[in-house]
N, C-alpha and C. Protein backbone atom coordinates (compact mmCIF):
# COMPACT_ATOMS: atom_id res chain seq x y z
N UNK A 1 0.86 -1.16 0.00
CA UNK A 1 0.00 0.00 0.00
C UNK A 1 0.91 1.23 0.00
N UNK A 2 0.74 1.87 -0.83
CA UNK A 2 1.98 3.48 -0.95
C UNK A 2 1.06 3.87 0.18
N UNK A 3 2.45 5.22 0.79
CA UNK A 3 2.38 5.48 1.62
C UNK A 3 2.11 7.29 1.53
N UNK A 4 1.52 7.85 2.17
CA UNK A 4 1.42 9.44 1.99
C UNK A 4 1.76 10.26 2.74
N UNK A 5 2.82 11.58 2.29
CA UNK A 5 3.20 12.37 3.57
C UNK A 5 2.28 13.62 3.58
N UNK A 6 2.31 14.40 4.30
CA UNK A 6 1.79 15.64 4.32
C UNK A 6 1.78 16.81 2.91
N UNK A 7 2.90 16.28 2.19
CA UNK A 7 3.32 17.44 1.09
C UNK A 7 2.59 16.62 0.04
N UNK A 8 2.16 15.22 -0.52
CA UNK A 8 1.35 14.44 -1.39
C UNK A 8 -0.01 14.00 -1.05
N UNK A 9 -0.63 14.73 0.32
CA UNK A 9 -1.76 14.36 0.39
C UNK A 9 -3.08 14.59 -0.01
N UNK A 10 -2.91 15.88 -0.19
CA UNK A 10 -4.20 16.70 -1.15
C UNK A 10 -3.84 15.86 -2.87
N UNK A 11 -2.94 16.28 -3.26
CA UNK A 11 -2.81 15.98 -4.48
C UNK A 11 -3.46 14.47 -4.62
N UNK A 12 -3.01 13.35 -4.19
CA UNK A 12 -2.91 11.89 -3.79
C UNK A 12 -4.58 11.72 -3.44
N UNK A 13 -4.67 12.10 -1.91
CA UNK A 13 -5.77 11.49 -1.25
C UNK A 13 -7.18 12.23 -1.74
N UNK A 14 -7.06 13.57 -2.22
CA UNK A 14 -8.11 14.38 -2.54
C UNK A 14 -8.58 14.25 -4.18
N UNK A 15 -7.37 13.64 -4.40
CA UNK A 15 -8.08 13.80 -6.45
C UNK A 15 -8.88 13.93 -7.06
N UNK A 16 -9.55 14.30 -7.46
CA UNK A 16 -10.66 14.42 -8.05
C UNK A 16 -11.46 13.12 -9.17
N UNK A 17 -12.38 13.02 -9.28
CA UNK A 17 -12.29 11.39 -10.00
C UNK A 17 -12.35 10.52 -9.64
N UNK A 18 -11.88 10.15 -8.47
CA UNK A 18 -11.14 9.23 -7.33
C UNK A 18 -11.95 8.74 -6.22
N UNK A 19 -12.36 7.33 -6.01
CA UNK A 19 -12.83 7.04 -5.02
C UNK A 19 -10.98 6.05 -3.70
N UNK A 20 -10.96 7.12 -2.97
CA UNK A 20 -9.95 6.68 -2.27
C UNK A 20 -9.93 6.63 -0.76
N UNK A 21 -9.30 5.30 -0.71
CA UNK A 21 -9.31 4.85 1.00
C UNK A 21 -7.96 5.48 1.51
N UNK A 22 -8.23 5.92 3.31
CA UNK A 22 -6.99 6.38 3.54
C UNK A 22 -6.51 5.62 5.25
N UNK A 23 -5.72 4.92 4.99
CA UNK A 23 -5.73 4.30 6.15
C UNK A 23 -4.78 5.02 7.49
N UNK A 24 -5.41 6.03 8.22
CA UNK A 24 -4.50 6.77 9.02
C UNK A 24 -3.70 5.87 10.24
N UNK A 25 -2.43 5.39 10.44
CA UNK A 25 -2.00 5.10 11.15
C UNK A 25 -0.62 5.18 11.91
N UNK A 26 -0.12 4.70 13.23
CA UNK A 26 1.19 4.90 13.88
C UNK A 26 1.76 4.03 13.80
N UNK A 27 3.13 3.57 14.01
CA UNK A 27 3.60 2.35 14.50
C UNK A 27 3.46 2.08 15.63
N UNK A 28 3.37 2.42 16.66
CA UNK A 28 3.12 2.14 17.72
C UNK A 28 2.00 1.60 18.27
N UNK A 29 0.96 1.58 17.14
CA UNK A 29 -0.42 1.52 17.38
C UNK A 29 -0.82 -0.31 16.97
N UNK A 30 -1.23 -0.98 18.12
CA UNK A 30 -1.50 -2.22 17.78
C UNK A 30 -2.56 -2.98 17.29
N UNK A 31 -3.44 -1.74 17.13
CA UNK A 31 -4.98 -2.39 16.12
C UNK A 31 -5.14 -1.67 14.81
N UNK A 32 -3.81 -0.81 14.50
CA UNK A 32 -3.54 -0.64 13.38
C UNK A 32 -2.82 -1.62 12.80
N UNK A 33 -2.00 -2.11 13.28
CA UNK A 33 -1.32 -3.27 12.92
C UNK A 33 -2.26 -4.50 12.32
N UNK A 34 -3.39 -4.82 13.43
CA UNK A 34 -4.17 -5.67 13.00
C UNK A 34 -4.92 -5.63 11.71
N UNK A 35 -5.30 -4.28 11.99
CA UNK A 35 -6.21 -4.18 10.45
C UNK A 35 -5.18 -4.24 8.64
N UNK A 36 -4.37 -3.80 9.21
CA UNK A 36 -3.46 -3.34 7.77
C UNK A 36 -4.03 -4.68 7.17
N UNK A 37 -3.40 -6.12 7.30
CA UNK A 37 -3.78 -7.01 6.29
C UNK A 37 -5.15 -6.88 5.54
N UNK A 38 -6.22 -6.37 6.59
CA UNK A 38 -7.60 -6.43 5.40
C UNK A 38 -7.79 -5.06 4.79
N UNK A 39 -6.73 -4.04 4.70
CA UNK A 39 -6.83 -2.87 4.46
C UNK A 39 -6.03 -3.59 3.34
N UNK A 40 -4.73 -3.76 2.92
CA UNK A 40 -4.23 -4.25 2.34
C UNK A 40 -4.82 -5.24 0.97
N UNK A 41 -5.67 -6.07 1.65
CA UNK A 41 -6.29 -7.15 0.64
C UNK A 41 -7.55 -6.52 -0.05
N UNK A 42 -8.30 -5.32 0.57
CA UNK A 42 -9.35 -4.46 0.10
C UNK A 42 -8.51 -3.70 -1.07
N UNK A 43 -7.51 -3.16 -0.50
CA UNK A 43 -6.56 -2.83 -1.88
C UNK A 43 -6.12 -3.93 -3.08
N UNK A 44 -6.05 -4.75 -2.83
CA UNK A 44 -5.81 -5.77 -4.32
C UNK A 44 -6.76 -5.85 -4.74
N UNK A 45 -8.08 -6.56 -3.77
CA UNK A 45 -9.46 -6.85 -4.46
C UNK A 45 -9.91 -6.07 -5.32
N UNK A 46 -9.44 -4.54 -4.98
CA UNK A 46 -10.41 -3.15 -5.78
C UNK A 46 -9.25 -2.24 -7.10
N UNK A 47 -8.47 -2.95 -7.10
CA UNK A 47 -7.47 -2.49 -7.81
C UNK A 47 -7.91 -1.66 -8.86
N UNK A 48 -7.78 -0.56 -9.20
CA UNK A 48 -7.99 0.40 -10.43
C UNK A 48 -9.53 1.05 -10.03
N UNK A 49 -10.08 0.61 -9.24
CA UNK A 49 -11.27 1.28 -8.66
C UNK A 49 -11.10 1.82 -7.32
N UNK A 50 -10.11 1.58 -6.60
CA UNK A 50 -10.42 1.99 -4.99
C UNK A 50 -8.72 2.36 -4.88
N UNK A 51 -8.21 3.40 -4.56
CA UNK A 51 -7.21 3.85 -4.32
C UNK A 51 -6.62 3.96 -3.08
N UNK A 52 -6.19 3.34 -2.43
CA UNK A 52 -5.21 2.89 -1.50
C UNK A 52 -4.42 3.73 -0.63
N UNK A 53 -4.21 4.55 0.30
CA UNK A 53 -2.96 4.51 0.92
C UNK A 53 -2.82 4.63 2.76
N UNK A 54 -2.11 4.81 3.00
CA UNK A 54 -1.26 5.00 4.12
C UNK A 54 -0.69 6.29 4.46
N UNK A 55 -1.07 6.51 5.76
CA UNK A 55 -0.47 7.78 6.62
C UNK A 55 0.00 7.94 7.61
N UNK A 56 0.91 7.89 8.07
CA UNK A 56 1.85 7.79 9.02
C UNK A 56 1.52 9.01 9.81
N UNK A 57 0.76 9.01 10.93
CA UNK A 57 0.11 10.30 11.64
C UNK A 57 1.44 11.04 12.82
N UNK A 58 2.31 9.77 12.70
CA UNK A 58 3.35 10.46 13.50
C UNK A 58 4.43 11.02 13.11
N UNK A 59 4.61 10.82 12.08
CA UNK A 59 5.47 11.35 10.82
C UNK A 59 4.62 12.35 9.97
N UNK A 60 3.67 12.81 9.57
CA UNK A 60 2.71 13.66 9.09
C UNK A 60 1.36 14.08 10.02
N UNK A 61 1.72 14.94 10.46
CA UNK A 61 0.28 15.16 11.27
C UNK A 61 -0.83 15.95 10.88
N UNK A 62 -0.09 17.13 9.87
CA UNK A 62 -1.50 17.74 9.84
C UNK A 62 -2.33 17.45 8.77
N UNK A 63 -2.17 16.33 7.85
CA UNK A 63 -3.77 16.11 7.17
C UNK A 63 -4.18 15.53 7.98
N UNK A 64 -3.79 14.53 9.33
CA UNK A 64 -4.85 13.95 10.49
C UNK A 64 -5.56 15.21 11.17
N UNK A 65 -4.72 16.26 11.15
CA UNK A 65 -5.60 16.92 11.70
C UNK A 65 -6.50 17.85 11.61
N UNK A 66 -5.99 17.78 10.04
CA UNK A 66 -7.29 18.68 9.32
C UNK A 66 -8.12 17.76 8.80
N UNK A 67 -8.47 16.55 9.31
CA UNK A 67 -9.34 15.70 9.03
C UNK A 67 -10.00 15.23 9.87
N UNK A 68 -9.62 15.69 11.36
CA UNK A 68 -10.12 15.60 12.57
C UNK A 68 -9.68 13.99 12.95
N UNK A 69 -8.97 13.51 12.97
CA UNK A 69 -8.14 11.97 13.16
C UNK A 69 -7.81 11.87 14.57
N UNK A 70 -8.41 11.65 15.57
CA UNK A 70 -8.30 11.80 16.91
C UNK A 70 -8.21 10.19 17.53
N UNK A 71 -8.76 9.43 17.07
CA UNK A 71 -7.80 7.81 17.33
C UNK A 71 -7.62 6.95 16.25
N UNK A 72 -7.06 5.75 16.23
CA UNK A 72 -6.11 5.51 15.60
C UNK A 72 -6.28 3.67 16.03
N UNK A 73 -6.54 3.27 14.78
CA UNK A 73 -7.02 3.35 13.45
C UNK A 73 -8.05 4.17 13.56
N UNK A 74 -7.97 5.42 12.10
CA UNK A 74 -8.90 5.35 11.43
C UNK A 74 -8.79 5.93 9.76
N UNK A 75 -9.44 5.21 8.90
CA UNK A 75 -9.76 4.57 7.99
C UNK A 75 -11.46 5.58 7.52
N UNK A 76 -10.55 6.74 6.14
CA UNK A 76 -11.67 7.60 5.76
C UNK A 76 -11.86 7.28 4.22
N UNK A 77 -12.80 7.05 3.91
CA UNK A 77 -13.12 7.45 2.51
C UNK A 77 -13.47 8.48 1.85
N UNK A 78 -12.90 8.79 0.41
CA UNK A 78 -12.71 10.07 -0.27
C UNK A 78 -13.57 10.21 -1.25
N UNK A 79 -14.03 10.42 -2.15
CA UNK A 79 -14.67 10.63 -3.02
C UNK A 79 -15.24 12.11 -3.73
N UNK A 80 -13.84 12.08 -4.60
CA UNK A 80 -13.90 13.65 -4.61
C UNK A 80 -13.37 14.68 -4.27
N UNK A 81 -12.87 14.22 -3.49
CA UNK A 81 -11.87 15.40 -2.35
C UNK A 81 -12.58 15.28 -1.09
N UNK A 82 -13.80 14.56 -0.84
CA UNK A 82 -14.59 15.02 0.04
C UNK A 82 -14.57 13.36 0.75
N UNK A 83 -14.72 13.47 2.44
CA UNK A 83 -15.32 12.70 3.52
C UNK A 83 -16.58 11.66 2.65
N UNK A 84 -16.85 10.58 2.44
CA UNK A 84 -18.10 10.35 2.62
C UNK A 84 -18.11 8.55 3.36
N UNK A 85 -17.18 8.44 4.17
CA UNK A 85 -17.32 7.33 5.33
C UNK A 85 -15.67 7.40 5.83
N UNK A 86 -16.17 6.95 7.38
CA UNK A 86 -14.95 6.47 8.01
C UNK A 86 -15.12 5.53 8.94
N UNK A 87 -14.41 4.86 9.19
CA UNK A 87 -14.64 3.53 10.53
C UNK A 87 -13.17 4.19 11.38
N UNK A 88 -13.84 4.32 12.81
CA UNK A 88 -12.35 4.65 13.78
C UNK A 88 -12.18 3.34 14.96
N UNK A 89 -10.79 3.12 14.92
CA UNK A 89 -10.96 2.10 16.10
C UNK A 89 -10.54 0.69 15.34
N UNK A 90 -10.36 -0.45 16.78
CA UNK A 90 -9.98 -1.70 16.24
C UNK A 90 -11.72 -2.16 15.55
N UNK A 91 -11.09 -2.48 14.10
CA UNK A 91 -12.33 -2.93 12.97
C UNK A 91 -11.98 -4.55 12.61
N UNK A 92 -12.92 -5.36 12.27
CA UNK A 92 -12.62 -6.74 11.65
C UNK A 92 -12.86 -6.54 10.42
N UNK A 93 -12.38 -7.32 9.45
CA UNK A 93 -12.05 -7.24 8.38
C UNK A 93 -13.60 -7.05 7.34
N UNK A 94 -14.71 -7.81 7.92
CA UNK A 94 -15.56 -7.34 7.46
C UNK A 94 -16.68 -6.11 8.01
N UNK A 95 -16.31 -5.33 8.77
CA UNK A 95 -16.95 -4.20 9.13
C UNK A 95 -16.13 -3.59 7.73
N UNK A 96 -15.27 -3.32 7.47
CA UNK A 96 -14.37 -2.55 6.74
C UNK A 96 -15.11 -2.97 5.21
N UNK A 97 -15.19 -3.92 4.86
CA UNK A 97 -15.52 -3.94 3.70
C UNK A 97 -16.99 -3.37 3.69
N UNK A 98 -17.68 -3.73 4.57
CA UNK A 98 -19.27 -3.56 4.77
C UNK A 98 -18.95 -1.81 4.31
N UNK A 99 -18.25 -1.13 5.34
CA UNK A 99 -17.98 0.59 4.68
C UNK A 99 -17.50 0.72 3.84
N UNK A 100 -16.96 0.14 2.86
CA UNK A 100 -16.51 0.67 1.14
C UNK A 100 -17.61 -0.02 0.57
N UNK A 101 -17.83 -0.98 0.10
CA UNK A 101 -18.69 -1.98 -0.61
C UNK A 101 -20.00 -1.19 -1.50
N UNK A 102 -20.63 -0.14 -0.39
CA UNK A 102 -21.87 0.49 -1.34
C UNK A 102 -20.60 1.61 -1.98
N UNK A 103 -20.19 1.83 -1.93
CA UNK A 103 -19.44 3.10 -2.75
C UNK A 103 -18.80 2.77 -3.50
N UNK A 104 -18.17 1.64 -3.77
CA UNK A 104 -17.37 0.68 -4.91
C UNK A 104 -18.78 0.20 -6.34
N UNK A 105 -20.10 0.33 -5.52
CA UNK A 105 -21.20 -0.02 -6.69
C UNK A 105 -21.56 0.57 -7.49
N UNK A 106 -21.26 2.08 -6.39
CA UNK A 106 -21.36 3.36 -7.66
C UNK A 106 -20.67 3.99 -8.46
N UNK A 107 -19.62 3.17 -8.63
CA UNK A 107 -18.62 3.51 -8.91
C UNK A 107 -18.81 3.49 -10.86
């Protein structure tokens, strides 16, 4: 999953056109850890439809915080430039899909 810093995130995460997942996380964080694999495999499954990445909130902070990212995992969807779902917190692999799934139809 590429990864996004603060200086590629508008460009990257906001695109226009673009339905894109953003998986905000730390290293330190151990239910970020957990989720990455089904964050990860949602990224292969959706390949060329669902855009992928990673944010290192401790290494880039302020698109978390101009996105209001206050725990960790959390996991926003874009569409547009714009918010239109997020799941915060330790998620199982199918809560996560359950929140992309209608937005991948309209795609």
């Amino acid at each position: 999953m590429p990864a996004l810093s603060a200086a590629d995130f508008d460009a990257e995460a906001l695109a226009a056109g673009r339905l894109t997942l953003v998986d905000f996380w730390a290293p330190w964080c151990v239910p970020c850890e957990k989720i990455a694999p089904a964050v990860e495999q949602l990224a292969r499954d959706n390949a060329g439809t669902l855009h992928v990445f990673g944010l290192d909130v401790d290494a880039h902070p302020a698109p978390a915080a101009r996105h209001d990212v206050l725990s960790l995992p959390t996991i926003i969807l874009f569409r547009d430039g714009s918010e239109i779902a997020r799941l915060t917190g330790s998620a199982s692999a199918k809560k996560l899909i359950r929140l992309v799934e209608p937005h991948l139809e309209s795609q």
